[in-house]
Protein backbone atom coordinates (compact mmCIF):
# COMPACT_ATOMS: atom_id res chain seq x y z
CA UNK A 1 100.54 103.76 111.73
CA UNK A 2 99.69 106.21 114.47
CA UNK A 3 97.30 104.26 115.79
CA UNK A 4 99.13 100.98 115.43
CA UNK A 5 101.62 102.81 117.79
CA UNK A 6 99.29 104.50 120.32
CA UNK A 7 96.88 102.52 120.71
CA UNK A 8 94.85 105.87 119.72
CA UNK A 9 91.72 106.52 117.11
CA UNK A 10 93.09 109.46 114.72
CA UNK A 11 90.74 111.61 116.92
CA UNK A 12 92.57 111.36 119.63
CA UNK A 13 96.22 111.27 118.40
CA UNK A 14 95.57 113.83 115.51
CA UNK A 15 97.83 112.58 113.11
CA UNK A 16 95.87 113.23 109.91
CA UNK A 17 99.58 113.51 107.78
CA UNK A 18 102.48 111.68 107.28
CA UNK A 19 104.65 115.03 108.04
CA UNK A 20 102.94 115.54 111.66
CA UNK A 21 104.83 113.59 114.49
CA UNK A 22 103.87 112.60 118.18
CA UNK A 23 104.31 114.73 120.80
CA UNK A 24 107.31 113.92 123.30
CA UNK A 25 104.37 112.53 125.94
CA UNK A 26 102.17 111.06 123.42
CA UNK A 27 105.85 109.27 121.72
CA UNK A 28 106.60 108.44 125.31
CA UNK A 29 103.15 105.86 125.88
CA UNK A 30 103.61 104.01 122.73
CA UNK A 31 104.04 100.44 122.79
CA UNK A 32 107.78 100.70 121.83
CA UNK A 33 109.01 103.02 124.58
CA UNK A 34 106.91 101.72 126.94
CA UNK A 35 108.54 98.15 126.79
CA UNK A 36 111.70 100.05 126.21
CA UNK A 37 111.35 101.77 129.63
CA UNK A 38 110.65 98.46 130.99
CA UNK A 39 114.09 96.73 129.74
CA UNK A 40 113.16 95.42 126.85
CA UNK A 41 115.58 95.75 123.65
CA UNK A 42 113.37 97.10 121.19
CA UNK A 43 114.22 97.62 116.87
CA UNK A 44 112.54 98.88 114.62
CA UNK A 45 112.73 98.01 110.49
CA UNK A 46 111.21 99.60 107.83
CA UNK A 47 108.72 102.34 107.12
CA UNK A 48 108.08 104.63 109.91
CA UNK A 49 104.74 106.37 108.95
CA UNK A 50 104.99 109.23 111.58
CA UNK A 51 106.59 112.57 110.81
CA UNK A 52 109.84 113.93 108.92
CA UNK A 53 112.32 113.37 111.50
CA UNK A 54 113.05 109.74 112.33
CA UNK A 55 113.17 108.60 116.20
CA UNK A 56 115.56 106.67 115.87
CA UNK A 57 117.79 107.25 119.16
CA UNK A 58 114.91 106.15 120.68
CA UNK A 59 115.32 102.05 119.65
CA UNK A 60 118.24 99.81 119.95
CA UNK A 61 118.11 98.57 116.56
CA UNK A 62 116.92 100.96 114.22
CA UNK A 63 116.79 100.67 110.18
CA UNK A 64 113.62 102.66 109.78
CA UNK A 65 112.84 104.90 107.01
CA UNK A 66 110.42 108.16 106.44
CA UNK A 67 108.24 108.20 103.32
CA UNK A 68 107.78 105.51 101.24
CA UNK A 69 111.54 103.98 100.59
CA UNK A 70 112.32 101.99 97.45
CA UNK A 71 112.35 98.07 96.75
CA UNK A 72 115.45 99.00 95.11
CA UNK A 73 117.65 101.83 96.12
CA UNK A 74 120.42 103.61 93.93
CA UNK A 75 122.75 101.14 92.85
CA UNK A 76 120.98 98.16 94.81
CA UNK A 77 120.18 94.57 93.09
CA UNK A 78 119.00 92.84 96.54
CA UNK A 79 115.13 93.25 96.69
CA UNK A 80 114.04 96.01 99.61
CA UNK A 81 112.07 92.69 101.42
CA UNK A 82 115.15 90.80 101.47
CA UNK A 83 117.13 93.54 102.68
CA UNK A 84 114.62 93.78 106.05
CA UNK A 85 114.45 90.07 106.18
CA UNK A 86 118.15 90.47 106.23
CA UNK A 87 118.01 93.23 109.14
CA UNK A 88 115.25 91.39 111.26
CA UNK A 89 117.94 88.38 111.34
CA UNK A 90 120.84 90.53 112.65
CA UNK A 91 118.43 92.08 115.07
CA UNK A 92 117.94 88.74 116.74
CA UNK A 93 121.51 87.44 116.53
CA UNK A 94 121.91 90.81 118.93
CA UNK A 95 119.36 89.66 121.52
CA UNK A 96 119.95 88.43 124.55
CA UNK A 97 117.72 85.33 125.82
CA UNK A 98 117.99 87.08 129.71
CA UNK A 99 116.46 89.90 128.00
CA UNK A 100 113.00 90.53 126.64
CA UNK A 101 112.94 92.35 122.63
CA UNK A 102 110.25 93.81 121.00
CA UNK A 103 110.68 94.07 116.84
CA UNK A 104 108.52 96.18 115.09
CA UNK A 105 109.26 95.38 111.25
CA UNK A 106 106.87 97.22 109.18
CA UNK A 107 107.28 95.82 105.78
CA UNK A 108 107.28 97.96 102.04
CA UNK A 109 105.52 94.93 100.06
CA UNK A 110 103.25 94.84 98.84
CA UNK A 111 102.62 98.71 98.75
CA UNK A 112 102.98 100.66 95.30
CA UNK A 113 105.61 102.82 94.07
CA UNK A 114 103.19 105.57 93.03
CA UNK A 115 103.32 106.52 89.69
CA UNK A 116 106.48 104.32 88.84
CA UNK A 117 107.08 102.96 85.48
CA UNK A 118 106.62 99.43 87.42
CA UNK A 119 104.32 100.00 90.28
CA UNK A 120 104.89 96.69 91.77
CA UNK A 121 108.13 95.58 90.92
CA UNK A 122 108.84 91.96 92.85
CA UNK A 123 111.86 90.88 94.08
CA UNK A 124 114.09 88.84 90.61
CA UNK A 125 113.58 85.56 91.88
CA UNK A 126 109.40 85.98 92.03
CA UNK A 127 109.90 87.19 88.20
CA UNK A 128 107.67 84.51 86.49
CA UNK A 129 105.28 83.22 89.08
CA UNK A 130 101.73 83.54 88.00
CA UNK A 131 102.77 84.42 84.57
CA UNK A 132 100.06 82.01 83.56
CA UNK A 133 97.55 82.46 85.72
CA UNK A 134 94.47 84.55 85.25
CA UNK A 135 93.15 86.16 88.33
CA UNK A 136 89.41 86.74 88.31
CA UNK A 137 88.05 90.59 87.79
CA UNK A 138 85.81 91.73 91.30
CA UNK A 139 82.32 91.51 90.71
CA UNK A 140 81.82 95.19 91.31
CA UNK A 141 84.27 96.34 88.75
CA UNK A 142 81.59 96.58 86.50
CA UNK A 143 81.33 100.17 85.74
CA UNK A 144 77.54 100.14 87.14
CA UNK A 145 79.11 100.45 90.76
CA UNK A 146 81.64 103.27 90.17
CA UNK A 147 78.83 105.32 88.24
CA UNK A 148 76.50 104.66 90.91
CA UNK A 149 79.62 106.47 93.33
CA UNK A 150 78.88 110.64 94.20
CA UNK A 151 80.72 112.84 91.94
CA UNK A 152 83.61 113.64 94.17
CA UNK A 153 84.10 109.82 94.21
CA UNK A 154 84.86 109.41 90.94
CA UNK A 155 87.16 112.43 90.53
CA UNK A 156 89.16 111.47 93.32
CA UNK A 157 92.32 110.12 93.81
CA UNK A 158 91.22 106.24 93.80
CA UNK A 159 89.99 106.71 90.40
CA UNK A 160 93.33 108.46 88.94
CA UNK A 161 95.06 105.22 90.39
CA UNK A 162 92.55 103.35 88.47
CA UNK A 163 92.60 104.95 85.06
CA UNK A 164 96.76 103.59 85.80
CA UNK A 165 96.67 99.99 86.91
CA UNK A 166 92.76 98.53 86.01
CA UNK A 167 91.73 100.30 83.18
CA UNK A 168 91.71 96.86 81.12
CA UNK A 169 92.15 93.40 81.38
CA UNK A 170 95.58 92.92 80.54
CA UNK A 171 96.40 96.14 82.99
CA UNK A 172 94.74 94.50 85.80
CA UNK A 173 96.51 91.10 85.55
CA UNK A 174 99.98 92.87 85.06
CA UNK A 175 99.30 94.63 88.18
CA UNK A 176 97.65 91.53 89.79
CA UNK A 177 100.74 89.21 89.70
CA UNK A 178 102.96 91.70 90.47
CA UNK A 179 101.57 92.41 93.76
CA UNK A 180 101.13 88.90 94.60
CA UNK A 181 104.71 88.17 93.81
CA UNK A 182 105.56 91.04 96.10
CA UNK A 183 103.30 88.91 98.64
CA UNK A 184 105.24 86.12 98.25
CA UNK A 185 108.48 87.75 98.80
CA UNK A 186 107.04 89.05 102.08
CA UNK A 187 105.79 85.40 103.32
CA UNK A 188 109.46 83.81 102.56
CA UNK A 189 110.86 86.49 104.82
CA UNK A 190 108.56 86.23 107.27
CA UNK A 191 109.20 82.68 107.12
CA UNK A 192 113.07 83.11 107.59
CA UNK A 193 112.38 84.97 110.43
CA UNK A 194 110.75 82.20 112.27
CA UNK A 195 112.88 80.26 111.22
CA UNK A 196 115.70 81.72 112.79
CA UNK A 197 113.67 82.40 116.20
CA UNK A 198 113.43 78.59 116.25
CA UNK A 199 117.28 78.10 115.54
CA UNK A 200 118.04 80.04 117.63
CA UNK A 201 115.87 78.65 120.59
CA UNK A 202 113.72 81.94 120.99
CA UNK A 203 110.53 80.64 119.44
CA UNK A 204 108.58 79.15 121.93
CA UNK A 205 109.02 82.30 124.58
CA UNK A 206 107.57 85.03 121.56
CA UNK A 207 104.73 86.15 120.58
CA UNK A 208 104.50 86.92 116.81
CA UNK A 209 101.61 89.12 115.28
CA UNK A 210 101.19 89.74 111.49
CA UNK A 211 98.63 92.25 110.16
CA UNK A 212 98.74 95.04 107.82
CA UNK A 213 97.70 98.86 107.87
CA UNK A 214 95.26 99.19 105.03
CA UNK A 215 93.10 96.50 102.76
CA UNK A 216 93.13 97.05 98.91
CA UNK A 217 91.26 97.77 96.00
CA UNK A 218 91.64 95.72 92.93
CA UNK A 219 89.14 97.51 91.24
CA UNK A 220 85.95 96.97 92.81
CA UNK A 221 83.64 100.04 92.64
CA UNK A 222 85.76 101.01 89.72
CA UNK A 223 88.64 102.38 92.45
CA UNK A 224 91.75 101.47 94.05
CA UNK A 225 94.28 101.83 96.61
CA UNK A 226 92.49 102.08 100.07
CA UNK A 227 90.91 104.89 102.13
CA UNK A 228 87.11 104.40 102.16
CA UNK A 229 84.68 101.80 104.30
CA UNK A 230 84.53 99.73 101.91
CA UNK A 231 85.29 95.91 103.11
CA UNK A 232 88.07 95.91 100.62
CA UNK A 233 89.13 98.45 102.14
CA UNK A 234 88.78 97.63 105.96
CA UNK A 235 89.43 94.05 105.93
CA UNK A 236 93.39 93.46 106.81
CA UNK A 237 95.01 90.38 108.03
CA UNK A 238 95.51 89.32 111.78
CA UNK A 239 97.43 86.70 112.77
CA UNK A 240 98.52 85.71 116.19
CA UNK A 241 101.05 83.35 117.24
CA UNK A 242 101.09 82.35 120.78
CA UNK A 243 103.74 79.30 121.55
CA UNK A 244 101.78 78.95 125.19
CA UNK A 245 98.64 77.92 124.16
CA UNK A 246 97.68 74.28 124.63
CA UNK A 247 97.97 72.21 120.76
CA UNK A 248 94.15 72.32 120.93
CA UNK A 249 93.52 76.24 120.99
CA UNK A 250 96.06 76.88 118.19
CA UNK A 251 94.96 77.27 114.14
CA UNK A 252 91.54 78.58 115.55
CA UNK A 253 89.99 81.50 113.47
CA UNK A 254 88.12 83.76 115.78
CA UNK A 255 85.11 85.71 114.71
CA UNK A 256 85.59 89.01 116.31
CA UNK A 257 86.01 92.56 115.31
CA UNK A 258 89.24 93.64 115.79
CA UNK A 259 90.96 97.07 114.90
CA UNK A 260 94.14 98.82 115.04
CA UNK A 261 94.08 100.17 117.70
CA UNK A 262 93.81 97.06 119.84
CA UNK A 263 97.28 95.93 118.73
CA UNK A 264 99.27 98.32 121.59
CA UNK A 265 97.23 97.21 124.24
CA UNK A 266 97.50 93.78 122.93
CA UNK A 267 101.51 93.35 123.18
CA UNK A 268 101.62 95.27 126.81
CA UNK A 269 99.46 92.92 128.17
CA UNK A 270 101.18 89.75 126.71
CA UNK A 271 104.52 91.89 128.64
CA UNK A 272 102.31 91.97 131.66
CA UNK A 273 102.49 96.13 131.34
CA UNK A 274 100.01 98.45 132.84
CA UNK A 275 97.68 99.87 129.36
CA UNK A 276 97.81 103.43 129.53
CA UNK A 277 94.18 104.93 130.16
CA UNK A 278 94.93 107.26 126.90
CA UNK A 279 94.68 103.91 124.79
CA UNK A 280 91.39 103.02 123.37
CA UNK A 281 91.80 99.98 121.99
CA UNK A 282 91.49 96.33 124.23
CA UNK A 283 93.89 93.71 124.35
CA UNK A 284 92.51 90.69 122.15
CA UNK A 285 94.48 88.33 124.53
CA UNK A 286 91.88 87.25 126.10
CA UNK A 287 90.14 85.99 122.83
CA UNK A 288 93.50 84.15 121.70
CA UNK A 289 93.16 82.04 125.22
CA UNK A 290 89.68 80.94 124.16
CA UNK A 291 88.02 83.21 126.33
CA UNK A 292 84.63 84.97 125.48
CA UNK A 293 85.11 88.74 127.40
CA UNK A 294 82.26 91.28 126.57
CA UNK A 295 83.53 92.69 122.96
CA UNK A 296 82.89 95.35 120.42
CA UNK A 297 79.91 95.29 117.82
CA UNK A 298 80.32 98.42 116.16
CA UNK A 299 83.32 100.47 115.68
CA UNK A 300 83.69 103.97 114.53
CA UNK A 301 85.27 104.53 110.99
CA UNK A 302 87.72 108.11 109.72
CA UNK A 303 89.35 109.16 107.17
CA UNK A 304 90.25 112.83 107.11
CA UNK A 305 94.27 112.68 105.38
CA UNK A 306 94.83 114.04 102.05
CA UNK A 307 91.42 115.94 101.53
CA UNK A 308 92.03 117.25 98.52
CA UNK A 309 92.29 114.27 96.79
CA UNK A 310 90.56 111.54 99.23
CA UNK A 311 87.07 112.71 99.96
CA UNK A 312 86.67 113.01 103.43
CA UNK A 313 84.80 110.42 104.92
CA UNK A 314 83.36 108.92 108.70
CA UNK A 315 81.26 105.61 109.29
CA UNK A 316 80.30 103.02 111.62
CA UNK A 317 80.55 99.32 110.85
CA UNK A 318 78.06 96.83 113.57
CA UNK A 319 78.68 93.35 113.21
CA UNK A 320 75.67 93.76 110.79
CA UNK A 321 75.29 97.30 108.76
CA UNK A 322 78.28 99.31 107.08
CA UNK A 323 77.15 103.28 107.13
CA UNK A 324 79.09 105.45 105.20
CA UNK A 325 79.10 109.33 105.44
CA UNK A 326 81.45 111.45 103.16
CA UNK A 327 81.92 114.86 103.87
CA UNK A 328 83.47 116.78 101.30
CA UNK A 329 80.34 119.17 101.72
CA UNK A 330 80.03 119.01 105.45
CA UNK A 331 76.75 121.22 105.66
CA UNK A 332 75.11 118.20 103.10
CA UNK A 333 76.73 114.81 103.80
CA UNK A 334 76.10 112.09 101.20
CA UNK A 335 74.98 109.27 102.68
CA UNK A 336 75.38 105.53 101.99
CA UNK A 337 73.98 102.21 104.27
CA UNK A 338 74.67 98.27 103.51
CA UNK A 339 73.25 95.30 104.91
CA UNK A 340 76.34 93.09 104.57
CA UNK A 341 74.14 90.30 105.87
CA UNK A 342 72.24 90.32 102.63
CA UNK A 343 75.05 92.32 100.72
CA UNK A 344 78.29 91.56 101.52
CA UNK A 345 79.43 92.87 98.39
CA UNK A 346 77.84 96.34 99.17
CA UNK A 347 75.67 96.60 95.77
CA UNK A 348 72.54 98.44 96.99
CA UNK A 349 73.00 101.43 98.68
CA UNK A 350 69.92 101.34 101.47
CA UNK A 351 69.99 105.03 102.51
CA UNK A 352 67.41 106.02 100.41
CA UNK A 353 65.07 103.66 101.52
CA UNK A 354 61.92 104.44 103.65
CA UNK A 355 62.77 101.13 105.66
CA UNK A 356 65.60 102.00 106.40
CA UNK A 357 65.70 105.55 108.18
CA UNK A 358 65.57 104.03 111.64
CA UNK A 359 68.59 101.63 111.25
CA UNK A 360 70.37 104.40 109.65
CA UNK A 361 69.93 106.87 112.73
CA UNK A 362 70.72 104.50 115.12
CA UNK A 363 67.68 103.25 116.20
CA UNK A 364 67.34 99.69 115.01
């Protein structure tokens, strides 16, 4: 969420924690405070991500939260994603059409409530859908890929998740459905919210963007939750909504790497605002108009939060090769290399292999 808001690798920012904040300079060049200091009304909803205490002075709108919140609060029977639907809606009725906003809404769903009775519990009207339906089990759950995992892998964290939500059958499809009806409760807000921008005649002058923070394990490699570069893992949603492009350019699906980072530089340039120099990400406006600018083919992959539960990990993913190093013995790295061309499951670990040294050192 750091990086979301910086525009910063976790390098850079060095927010490894969820108690660490930004600095007041580093705070000052995120995306929020820079449109802020620009006039725009800016709000923010939902789960912060970055330090103790919450900023909120700093917005015009704020229902943010620290930690993880609750999809349903002491004494509350309205579903935590219908409450921020809710709050997204009264943010807009407060907007001003001679005045730019920026909303950052930063959603629970479909996120776990670790080590809850009910890890997933949906909002009461998504109760019984896909009751009936049976989800199919990842390929790689077989336990062949988590034994083939180091050590450290499969006494970590991920696998005590496991052992609680895919264990068996009946386990995974309880969890399964659950999460997808927390899904669902997401998409209907989201969808009010549109709604309402329409109604309310603010549609065709904003830009909406809808990704996530993390991918997901559903039990592939025998693990779950996030963390590792593993294209479960990696692979979040993007979606960009851009009421100026021609009829023709919209509903396109663009085959480019994207990352996190690139979402600060992103807005500011769609506000027509300078990109700080301290931001490394790149504005992926240019590839919503249909243009073809010079882009990334690899991108460098970290994971250094929690370390004594979360092995330690750093990679680089090429439009090609995944390479995977963890580091919970720095002085010996275990290694691991994928050819998602011919492996886009990640099945055969390459690293090993004679023929493989060179693309593994960065020679190929």
């Amino acid at each position: 969420r750091a990086s979301i808001l910086s525009g910063q690798y976790a390098r850079r920012h060095k927010i490894n924690d969820f108690a660490t904040a930004f600095t007041p300079d580093a705070y000052a060049r995120t995306y929020p405070m820079l449109l802020k200091m620009l006039g725009y009304r800016v709000g923010f909803i939902g789960k912060f991500g970055v330090g103790n205490k919450m900023p909120d002075k700093s917005f015009d709108y704020w229902r943010g939260f620290p930690g993880q919140g609750s999809y349903f609060g002491k004494g509350e029977t309205v579903h935590l994603t219908h409450r921020m639907g809710d709050q997204a809606i009264e943010f807009l009725h407060g907007c001003d059409k001679a005045k730019p906003f920026c909303l950052s809404l930063s959603f629970k769903a479909p996120h776990a409530m670790d080590a809850a009775k009910r890890e997933y519990p949906p909002d009461p009207r998504d109760e019984n859908l896909f009751k009936d339906v049976t989800f199919p089990m990842p390929k790689t759950a077989d336990p062949k890929y988590f034994l083939a995992l180091p050590e450290f892998v499969q006494k970590s964290e991920s696998r005590t998740r496991w052992q609680r939500r895919f264990a068996t059958p009946e386990m995974f499809h309880t969890v399964v459905r659950d999460y997808y009806r927390l899904v669902t409760g997401m998409d209907r807000e989201v969808g009010r919210i549109i709604a309402e921008l329409e109604r309310l005649g603010l549609a065709e002058d904003t830009i909406v963007i809808f990704t996530s923070d993390n991918g997901y394990f559903f039990g592939e490699h025998g693990l779950a939750d996030k963390w590792y570069l593993y294209e479960e893992s990696i692979r979040v949603p993007l979606i960009v909504v851009d009421p100026s492009l021609p009829k023709e350019q919209r509903n396109r699906t663009i085959d480019a790497m994207t990352l996190n980072i690139d979402l600060a530089p992103t807005m500011l340039d769609y506000a027509g605002v300078a990109i700080p120099k301290s931001m490394q990400g790149e504005s992926i406006r240019p590839l919503v108009r249909g243009e073809t600018p010079p882009w990334r083919k690899d991108w460098f992959y970290e994971h250094h939060t929690a370390v004594k539960i979360i092995p330690p990990s750093e990679g680089v993913r090429t439009t090609r090769w995944s390479y995977l190093r963890w580091l919970k013995d720095a002085d010996h790295p275990v290694e691991e290399l994928y050819d998602l061309q011919a492996d886009p499951l990640q099945e055969r670990n390459l690293s090993a292999q004679p023929a493989h040294q060179e693309t593994q050192i960065g020679r190929a």
